[in-house]
Protein backbone atom coordinates (compact mmCIF):
# COMPACT_ATOMS: atom_id res chain seq x y z
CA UNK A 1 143.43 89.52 120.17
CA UNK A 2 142.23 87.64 117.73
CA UNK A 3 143.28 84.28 115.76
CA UNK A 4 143.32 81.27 115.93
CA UNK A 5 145.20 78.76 118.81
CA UNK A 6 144.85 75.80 121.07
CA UNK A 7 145.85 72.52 120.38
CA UNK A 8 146.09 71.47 117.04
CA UNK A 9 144.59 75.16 115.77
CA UNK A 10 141.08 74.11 115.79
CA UNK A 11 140.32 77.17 118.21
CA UNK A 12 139.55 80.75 116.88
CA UNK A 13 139.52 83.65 119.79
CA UNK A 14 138.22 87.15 119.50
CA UNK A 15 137.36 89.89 122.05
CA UNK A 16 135.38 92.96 122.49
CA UNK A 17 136.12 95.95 124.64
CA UNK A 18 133.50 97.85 126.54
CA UNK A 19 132.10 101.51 126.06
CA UNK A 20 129.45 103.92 126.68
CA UNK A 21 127.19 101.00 128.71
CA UNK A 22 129.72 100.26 131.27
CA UNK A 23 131.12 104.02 131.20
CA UNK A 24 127.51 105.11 132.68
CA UNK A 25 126.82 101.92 135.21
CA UNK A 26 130.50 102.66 136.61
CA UNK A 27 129.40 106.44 137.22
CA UNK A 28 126.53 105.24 138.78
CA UNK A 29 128.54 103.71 141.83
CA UNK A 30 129.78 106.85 143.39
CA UNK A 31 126.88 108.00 143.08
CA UNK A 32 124.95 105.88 144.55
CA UNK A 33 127.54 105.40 147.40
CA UNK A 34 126.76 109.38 148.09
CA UNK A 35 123.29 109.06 148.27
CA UNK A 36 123.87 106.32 151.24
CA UNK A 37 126.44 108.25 152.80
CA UNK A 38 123.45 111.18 152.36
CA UNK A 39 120.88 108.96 153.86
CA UNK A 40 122.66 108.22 156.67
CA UNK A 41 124.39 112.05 157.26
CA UNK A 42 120.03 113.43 157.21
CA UNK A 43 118.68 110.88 159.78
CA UNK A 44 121.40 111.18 162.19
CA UNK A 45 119.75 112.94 164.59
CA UNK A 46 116.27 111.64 163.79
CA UNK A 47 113.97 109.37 166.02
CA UNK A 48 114.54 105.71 166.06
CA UNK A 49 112.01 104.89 163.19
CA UNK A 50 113.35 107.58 160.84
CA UNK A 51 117.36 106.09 161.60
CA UNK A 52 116.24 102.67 160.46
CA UNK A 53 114.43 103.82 157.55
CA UNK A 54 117.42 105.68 156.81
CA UNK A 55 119.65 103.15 157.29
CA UNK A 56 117.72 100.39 155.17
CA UNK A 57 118.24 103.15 152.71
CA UNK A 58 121.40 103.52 152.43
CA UNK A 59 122.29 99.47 152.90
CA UNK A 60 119.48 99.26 149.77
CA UNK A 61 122.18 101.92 148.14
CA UNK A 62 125.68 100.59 148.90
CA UNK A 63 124.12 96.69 147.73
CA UNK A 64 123.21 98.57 144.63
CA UNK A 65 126.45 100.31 143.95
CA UNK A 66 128.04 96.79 144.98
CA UNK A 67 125.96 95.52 141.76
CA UNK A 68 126.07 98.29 139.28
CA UNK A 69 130.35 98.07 139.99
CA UNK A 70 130.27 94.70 139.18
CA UNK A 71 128.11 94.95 136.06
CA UNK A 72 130.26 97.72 135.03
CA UNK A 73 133.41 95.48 135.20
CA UNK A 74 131.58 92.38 133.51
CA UNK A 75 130.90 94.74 130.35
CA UNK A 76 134.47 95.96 130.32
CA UNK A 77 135.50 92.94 127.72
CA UNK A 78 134.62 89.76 126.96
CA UNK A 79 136.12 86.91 125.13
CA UNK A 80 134.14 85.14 121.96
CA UNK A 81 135.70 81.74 121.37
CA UNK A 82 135.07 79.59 118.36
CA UNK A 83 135.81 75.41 118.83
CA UNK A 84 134.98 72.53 116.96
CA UNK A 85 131.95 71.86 119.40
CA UNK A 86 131.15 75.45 120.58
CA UNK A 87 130.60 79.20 120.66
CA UNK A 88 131.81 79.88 124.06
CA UNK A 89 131.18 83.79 125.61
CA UNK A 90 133.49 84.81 127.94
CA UNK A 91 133.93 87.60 130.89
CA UNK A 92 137.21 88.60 132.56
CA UNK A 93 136.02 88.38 136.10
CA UNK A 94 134.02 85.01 135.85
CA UNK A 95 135.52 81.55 135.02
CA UNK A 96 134.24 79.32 132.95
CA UNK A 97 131.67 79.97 129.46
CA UNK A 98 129.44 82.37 130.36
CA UNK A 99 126.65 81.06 127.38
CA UNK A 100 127.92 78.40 124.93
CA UNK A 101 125.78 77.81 122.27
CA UNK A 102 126.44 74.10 120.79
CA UNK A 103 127.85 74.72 116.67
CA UNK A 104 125.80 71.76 115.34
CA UNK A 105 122.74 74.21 116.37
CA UNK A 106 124.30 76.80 114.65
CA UNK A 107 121.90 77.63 111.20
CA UNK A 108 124.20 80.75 110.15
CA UNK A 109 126.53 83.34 111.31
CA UNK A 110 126.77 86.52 110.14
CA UNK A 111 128.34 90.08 110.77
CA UNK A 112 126.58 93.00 111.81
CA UNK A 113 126.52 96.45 112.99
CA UNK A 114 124.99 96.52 116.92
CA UNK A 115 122.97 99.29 118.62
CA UNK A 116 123.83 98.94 122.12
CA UNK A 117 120.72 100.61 124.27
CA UNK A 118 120.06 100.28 128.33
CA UNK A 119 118.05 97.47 128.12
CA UNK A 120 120.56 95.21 125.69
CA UNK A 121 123.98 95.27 127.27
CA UNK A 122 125.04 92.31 129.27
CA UNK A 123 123.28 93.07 133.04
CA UNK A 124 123.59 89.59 134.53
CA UNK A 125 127.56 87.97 134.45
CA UNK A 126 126.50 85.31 136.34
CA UNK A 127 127.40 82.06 134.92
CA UNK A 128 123.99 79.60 133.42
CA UNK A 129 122.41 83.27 132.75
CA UNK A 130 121.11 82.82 129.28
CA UNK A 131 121.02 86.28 127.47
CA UNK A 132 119.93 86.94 123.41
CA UNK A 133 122.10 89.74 123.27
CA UNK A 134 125.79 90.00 124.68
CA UNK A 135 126.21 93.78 123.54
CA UNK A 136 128.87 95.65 125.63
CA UNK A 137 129.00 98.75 122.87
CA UNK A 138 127.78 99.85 120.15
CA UNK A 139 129.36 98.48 116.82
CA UNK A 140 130.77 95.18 114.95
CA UNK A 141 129.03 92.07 116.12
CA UNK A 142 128.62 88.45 115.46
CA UNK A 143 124.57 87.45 114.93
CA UNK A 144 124.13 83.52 115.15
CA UNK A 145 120.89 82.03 114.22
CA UNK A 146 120.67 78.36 116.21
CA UNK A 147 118.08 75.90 115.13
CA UNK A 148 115.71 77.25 117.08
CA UNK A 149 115.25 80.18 114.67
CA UNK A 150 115.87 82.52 118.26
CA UNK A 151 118.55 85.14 117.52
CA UNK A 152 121.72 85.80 119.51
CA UNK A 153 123.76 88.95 119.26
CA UNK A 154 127.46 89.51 120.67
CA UNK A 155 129.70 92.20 120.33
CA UNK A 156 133.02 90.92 118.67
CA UNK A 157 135.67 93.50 117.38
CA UNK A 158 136.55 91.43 114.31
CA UNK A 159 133.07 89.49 113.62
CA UNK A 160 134.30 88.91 109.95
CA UNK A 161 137.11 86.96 111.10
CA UNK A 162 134.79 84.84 112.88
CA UNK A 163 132.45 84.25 110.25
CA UNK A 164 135.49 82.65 108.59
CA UNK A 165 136.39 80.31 111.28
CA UNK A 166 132.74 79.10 111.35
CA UNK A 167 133.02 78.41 108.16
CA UNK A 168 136.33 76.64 108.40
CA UNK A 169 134.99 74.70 111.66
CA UNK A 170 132.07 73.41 109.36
C-alpha cells in the first residue's frame, strides 16, 4: 500500500515486505528448538550435574528460538509513514512508532538501493530502540539525513513516492 490518507490527506503511507533476513532467523527456530530437545534427549540418563547443565542448555535454546521467532516476524513488514510532523517506522506486531524521526530535522531525503547484510536488518522491535538502519531486504529504500548529519536507512517498496510527499509536506 502506498498513498496518501488520514484526515485532511496530509498523511503519506508506504510499506516494505521482508526477505532473505527474516527467511534465515525463522529457520533458525526449529532449529534451535532441536538442539534443546537434543540437549535434553543426551543427558537423560546422566548424573545430576550433567542434567542441569543440560537443561540450562536447552532453556538457553528454547529462550533463543523464542527471540530469533520474534525477530523473524518483526522483519516480515513494516510500515513507513510520512506526516506533517513526522517520519514514523512501523512493525506489524508492535503498536505504536517504532523510531520517529521529527521532519523539521529532516536535511534531505533521498532514494536508494539497500544491501541488507546480518548485521543491518532490524534485530531489536522493541519500541524506544533507536536503529540507523531499518533494512528488512535487500533493495529500494528511503535514506534521510537529520540535522545531525547521522544517516538513517529504511527499506520502503516505493521510496520515490516518498521522496515526493516530503517534498509536498515541506
Amino acid at each position: 500500500m502506498t498513498g496518501w490518507g488520514g484526515g485532511a490527506g496530509r498523511t503519506w503511507r508506504g510499506t516494505a515486505g521482508g526477505g532473505w533476513p527474516g527467511v534465515v532467523v525463522a529457520l533458525t527456530v526449529p532449529a534451535l528448538l532441536g538442539g534443546s530437545l537434543l540437549c535434553l534427549a543426551a543427558t537423560r540418563s546422566a548424573a545430576l550435574p550433567v542434567r542441569l547443565a543440560g537443561a540450562a542448555t536447552g532453556a538457553a535454546l528454547v529462550v533463543a528460538a523464542l527471540a530469533a521467532g520474534l525477530s523473524a516476524l518483526a522483519m516480515s513488514r513494516l510500515t513507513v509513514e510520512l506526516t506533517p510532523y513526522q517520519v514514523l517506522v512501523r512493525h506489524p506486531l508492535l503498536r505504536g512508532p517504532n523510531a520517529a524521526v521529527p521532519l523539521r530535522q529532516i536535511r534531505r531525503m533521498r532514494a536508494v538501493q539497500a544491501s541488507a547484510r546480518p548485521w543491518t536488518v532490524w534485530w531489536c522491535p522493541w519500541p524506544g530502540c533507536w536503529r540507523r538502519t531499518v533494512l528488512i531486504r535487500s533493495g529500494p529504500a528511503l535514506w534521510l539525513e537529520p540535522t545531525s548529519g547521522r544517516s538513517f536507512v529504511v527499506s520502503l517498496d516505493d521510496p520515490q513516492a516518498a521522496v515526493d510527499a516530503f517534498r509536498r509536506l515541506r
